[in-house]
C-alpha atoms as a PDB file:
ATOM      1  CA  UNK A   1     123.300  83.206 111.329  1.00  0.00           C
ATOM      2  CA  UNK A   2     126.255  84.351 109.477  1.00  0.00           C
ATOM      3  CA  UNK A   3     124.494  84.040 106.132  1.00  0.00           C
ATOM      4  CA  UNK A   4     121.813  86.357 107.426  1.00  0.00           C
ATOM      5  CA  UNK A   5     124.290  89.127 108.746  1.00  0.00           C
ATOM      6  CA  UNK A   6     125.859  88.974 104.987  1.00  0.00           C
ATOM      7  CA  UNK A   7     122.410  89.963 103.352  1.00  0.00           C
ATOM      8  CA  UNK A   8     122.210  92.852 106.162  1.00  0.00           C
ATOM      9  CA  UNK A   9     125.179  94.083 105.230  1.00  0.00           C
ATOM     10  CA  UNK A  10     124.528  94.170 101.166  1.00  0.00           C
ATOM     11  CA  UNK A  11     121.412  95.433 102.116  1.00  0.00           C
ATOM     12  CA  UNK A  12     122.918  98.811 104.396  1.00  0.00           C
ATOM     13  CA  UNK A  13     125.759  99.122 101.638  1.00  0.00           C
ATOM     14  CA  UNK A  14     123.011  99.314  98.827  1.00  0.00           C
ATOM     15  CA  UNK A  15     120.683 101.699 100.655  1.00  0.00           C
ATOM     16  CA  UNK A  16     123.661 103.269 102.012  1.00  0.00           C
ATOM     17  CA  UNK A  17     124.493 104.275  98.432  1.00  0.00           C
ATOM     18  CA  UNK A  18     121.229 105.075  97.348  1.00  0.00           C
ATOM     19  CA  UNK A  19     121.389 108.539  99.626  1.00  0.00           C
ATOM     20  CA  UNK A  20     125.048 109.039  98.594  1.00  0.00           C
ATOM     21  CA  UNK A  21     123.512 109.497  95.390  1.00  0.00           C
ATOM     22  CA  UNK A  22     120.089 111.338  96.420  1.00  0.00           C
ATOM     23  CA  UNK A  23     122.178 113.680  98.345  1.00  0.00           C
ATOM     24  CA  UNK A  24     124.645 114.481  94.934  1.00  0.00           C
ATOM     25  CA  UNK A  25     121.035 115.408  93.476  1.00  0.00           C
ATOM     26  CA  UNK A  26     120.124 117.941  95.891  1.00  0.00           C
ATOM     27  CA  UNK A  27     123.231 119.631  95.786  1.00  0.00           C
ATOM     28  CA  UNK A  28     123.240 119.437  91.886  1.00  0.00           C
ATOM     29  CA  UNK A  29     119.400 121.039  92.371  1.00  0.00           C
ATOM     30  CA  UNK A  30     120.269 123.577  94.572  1.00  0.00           C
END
């Protein structure tokens, strides 16, 4: 179970990060 919730988490950071960095784009577009 534990090993499971881990994955989740590196999963939400990654993505999580992802629209940090899509967001920086916009604003750089805009």
């Amino acid at each position: 179970m534990k090993a499971g919730m881990c994955w989740i988490w590196e999963f939400l950071s990654v993505v999580g990060r992802l629209q940090v960095e899509q967001q920086k784009q916009v604003q750089d577009f805009q």
